[in-house]
Protein backbone atom coordinates (compact mmCIF):
# COMPACT_ATOMS: atom_id res chain seq x y z
CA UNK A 1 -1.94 -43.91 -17.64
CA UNK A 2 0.49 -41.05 -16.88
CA UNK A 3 2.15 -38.95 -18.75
CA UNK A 4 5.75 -39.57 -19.67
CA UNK A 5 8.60 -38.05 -17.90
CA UNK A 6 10.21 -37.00 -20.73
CA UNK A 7 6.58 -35.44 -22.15
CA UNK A 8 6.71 -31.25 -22.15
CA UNK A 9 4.54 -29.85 -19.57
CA UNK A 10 2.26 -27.10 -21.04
CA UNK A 11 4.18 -23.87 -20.02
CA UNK A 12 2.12 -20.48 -19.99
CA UNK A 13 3.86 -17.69 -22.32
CA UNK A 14 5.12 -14.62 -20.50
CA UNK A 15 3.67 -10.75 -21.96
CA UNK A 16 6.62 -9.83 -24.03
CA UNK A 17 8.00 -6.71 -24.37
CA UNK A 18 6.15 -4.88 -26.54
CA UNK A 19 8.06 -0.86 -26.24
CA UNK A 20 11.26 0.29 -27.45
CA UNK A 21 12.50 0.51 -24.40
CA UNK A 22 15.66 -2.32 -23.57
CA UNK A 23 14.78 -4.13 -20.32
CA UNK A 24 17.36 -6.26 -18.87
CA UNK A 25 16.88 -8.30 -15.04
CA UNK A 26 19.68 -9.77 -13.57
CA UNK A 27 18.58 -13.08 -11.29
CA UNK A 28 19.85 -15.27 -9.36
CA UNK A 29 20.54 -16.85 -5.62
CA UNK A 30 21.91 -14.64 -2.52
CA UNK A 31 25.46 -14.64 -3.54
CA UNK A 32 25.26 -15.75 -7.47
CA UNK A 33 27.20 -12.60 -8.58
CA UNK A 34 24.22 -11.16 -10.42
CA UNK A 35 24.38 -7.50 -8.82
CA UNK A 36 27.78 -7.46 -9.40
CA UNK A 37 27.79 -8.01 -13.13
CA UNK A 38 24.59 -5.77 -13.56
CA UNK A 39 26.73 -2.76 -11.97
CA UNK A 40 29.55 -3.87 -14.78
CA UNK A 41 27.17 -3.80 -17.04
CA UNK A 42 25.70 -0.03 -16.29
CA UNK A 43 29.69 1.22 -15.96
CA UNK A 44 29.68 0.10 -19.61
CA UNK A 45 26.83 1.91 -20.35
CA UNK A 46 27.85 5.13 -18.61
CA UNK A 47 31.91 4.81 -20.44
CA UNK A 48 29.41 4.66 -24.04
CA UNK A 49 27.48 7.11 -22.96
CA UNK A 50 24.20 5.27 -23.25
CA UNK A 51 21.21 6.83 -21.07
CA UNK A 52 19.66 3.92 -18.63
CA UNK A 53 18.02 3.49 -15.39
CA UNK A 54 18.28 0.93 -12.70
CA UNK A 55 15.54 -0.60 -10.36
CA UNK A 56 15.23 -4.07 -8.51
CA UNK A 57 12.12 -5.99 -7.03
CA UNK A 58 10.84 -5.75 -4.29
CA UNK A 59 11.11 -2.35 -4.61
CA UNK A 60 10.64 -0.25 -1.31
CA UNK A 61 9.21 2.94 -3.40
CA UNK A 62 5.94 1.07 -4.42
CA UNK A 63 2.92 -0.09 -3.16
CA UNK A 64 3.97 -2.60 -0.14
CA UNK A 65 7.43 -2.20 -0.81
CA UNK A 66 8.52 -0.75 2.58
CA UNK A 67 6.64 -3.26 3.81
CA UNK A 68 7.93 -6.40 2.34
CA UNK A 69 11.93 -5.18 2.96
CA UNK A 70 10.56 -5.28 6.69
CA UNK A 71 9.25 -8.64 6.85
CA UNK A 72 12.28 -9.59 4.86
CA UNK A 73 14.69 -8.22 7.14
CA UNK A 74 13.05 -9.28 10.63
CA UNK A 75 12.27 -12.98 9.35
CA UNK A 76 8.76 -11.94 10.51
CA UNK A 77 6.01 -14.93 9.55
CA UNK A 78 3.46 -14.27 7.23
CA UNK A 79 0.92 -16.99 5.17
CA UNK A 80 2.91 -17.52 2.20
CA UNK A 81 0.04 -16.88 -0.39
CA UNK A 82 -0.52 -13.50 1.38
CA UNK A 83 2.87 -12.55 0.83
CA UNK A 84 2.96 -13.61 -2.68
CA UNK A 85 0.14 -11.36 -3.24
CA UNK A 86 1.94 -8.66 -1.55
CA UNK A 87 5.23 -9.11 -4.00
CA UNK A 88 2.01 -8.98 -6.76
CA UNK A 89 0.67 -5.66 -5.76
CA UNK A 90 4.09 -3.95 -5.37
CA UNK A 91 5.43 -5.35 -9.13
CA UNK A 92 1.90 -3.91 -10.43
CA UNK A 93 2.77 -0.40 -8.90
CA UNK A 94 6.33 -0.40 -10.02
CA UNK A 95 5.36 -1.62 -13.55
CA UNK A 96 2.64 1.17 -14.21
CA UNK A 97 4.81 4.02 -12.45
CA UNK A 98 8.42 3.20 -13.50
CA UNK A 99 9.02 -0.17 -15.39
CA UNK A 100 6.43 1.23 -18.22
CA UNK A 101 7.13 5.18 -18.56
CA UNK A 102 11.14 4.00 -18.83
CA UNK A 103 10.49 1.03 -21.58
CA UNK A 104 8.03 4.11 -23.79
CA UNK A 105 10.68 6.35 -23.78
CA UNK A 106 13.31 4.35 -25.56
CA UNK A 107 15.62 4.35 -22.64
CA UNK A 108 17.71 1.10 -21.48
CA UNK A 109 16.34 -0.57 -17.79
CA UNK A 110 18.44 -2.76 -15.91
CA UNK A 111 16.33 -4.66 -13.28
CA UNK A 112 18.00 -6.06 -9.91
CA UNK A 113 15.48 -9.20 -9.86
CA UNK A 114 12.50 -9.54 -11.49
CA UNK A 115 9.18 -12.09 -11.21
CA UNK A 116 11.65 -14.89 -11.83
CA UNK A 117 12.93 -14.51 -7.98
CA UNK A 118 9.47 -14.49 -6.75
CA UNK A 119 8.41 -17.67 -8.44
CA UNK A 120 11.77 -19.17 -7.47
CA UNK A 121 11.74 -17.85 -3.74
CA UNK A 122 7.91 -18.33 -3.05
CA UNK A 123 8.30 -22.25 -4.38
CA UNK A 124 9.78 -22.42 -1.02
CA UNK A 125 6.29 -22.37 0.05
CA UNK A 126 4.17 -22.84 -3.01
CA UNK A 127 3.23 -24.12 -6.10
CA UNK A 128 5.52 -23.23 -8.80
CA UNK A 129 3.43 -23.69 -11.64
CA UNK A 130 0.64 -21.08 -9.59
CA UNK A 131 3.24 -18.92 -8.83
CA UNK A 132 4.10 -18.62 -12.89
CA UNK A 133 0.68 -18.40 -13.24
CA UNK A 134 0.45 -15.44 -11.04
CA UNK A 135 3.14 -13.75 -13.08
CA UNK A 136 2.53 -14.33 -16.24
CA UNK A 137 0.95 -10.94 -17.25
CA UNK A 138 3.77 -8.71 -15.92
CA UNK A 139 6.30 -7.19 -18.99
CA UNK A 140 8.94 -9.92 -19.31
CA UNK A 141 12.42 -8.44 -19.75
CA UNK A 142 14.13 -8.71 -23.13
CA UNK A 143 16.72 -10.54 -21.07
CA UNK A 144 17.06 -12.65 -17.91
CA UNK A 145 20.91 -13.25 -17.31
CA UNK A 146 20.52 -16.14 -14.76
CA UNK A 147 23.75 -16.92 -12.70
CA UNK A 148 23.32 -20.18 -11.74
CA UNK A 149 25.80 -20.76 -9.07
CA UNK A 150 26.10 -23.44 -6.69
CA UNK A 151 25.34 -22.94 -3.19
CA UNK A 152 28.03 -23.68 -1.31
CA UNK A 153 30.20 -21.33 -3.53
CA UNK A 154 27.04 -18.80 -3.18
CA UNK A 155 27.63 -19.56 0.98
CA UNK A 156 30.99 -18.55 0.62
CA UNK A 157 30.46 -15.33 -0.90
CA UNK A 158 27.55 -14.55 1.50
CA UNK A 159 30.05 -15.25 4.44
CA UNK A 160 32.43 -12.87 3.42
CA UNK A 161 30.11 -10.41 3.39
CA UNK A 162 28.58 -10.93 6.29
CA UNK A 163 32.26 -11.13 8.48
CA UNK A 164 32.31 -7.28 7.19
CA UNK A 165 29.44 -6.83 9.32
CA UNK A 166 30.02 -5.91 13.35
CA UNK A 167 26.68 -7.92 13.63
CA UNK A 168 27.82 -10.69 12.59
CA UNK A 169 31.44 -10.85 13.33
CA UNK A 170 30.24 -10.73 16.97
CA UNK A 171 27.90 -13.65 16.96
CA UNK A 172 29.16 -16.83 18.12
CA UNK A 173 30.69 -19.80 15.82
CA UNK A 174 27.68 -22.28 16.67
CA UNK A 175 25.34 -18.81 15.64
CA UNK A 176 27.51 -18.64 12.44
CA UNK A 177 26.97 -22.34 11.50
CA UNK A 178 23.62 -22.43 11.93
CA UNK A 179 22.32 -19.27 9.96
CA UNK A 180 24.77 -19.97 7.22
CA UNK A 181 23.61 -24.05 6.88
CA UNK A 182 19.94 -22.49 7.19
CA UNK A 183 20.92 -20.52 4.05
CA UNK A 184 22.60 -23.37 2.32
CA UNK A 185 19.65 -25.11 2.65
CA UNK A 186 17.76 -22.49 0.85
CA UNK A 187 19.88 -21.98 -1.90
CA UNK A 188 20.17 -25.51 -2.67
CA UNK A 189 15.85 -25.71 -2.72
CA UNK A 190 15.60 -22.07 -5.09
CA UNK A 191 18.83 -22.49 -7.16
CA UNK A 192 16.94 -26.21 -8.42
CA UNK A 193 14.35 -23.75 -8.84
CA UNK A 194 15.76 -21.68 -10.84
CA UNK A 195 17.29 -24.45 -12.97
CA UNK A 196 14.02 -25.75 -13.82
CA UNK A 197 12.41 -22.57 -14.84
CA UNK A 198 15.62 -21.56 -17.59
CA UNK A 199 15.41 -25.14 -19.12
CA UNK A 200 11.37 -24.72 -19.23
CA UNK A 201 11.54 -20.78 -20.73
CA UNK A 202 15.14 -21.36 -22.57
CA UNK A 203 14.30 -18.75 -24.88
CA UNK A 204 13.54 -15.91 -22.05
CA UNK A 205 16.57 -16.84 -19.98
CA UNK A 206 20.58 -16.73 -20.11
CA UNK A 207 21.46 -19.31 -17.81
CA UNK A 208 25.34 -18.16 -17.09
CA UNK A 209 27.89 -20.47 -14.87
CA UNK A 210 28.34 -17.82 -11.71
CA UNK A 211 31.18 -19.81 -10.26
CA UNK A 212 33.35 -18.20 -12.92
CA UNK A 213 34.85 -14.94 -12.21
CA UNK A 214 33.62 -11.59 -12.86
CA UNK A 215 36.38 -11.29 -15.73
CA UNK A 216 35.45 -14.76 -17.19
CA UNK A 217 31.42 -14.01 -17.05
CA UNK A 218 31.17 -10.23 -17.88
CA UNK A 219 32.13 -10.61 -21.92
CA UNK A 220 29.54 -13.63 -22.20
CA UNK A 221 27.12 -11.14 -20.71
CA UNK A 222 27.65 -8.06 -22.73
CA UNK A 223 28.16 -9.93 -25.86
CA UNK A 224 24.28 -11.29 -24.87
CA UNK A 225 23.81 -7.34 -24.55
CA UNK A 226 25.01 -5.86 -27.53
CA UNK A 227 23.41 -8.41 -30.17
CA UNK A 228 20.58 -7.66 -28.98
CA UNK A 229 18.83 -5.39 -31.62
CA UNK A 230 17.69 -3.26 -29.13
CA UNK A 231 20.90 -2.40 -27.95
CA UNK A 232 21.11 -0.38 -31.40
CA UNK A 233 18.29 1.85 -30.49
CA UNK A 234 19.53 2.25 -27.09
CA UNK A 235 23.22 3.62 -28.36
CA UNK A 236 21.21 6.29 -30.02
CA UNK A 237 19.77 7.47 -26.70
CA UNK A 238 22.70 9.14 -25.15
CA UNK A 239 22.57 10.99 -22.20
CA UNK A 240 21.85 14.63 -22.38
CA UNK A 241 25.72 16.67 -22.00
C-alpha cells in the first residue's frame, strides 16, 4: 500500500545558525521583488547605523563563480548534476571565506539568494529532494523572506526591465514573445517550487505575497527583522564613525 497523500514526507533538517552573527537571504523568482526589498532593508540599516554586509549566490568572487555567471549569461549547456556540483563548490568557498568570518564577528549579512534558489532552479532538471539533500549542511540563514509572486506579474516586471535595455528594445516582437513565454514557463515550474519547499520548512521560511507593493511588503519584512532577537545584538554593532 502507499502512503497517504496527506502523510508528511520525512524532510532533512538544515545546519542552523550556530554564531552571533544575523544572516538574512532574500529568495525568490526573476522578478519577485526580493532585491528590491533587501536594498530597503540595508538603507534601514545604514539610517540606524547598524554595521552589515551584503553578498548573493552564485557569487563570482569564489571558487567557480566567474564561471557559473558565464554559463548563466550565454545559456551555454552543461549536464545538470555537473552544474549543481559547481553551484556546491562555489557556496563551500563563499561560506568558509565570507559567509563564516561575517556571522563570528557579530555583524548583520544580508544574502541576495541562498541554497533555496539552487534547489528551486536545479528542480528544473533534478530531483528536489537530492538537491535538499545536497544542501543540507550549508549554514541556513536565520531568515528566508520568500516573495512568492506569480509569474505573469514576475514577466511583467522582467519586461520592463529588459525594454531599458538597447539589446532588447532592438529585437523583434516575435523575439520578444518567445524569450519572455520561455521565461514564463520557468517561473511558473520554480515559483511551484518554491511553494513547496516554504510549506515543507515553514519554520525556516517567510513566505511574503510579492504582488504587493514595495510600501505594502517592506513593514511585514522589517517587522520579521527586528523581532528577531538577533536584531538586538546587531543594533549594538554600529559602524565605526
Amino acid at each position: 500500500m502507499g502512503k497517504k497523500e496527506d502523510e508528511p514526507r520525512f524532510n532533512p533538517e538544515f545546519k542552523k545558525n550556530s554564531y552571533p552573527g544575523f544572516y538574512i537571504a532574500f529568495e525568490g523568482n526573476d522578478g519577485s521583488g526580493h532585491t528590491t526589498q533587501m536594498e530597503i532593508v540595508c538603507k534601514t540599516f545604514e539610517e540606524k547605523n547598524i554595521d552589515f554586509a551584503i553578498t548573493e549566490e552564485p557569487n563570482e568572487k569564489y571558487y567557480l563563480g566567474d564561471a557559473i555567471r558565464f554559463i548563466l549569461k550565454r545559456k551555454l549547456r552543461i549536464h545538470p548534476l555537473d552544474f549543481q556540483q559547481m553551484y556546491i563548490a562555489n557556496r563551500h568557498d563563499h561560506e568558509e571565506k565570507l559567509v563564516i568570518p561575517t556571522l563570528e564577528t557579530g555583524k548583520t549579512l544580508f544574502s541576495d539568494r541562498c541554497f533555496l534558489s539552487t534547489i528551486a532552479y536545479g528542480s528544473l532538471k533534478g530531483n528536489t529532494d537530492q538537491l535538499i539533500r545536497q544542501n543540507i549542511e550549508f549554514i541556513t540563514p536565520d531568515i528566508i523572506f520568500l516573495f512568492d509572486t506569480p509569474a505573469d506579474i514576475c514577466i511583467e516586471r522582467i519586461k520592463k526591465r529588459l525594454e531599458k535595455l538597447e539589446k532588447f528594445a532592438n529585437k523583434s516582437e516575435q523575439d520578444k514573445k518567445l524569450e519572455l513565454f520561455e521565461r514564463l514557463s520557468t517561473l511558473k515550474k520554480v515559483g511551484a517550487t518554491y511553494r513547496s519547499l516554504s510549506k515543507r520548512y515553514p519554520s525556516m521560511i517567510k513566505s511574503l505575497p510579492g504582488e504587493k507593493t514595495i510600501e505594502e511588503i517592506y513593514p511585514v519584512v522589517f517587522e520579521h527583522v527586528s523581532q528577531h532577537p538577533k536584531f538586538y545584538n546587531s543594533e549594538r554593532i554600529k559602524k565605526a564613525n
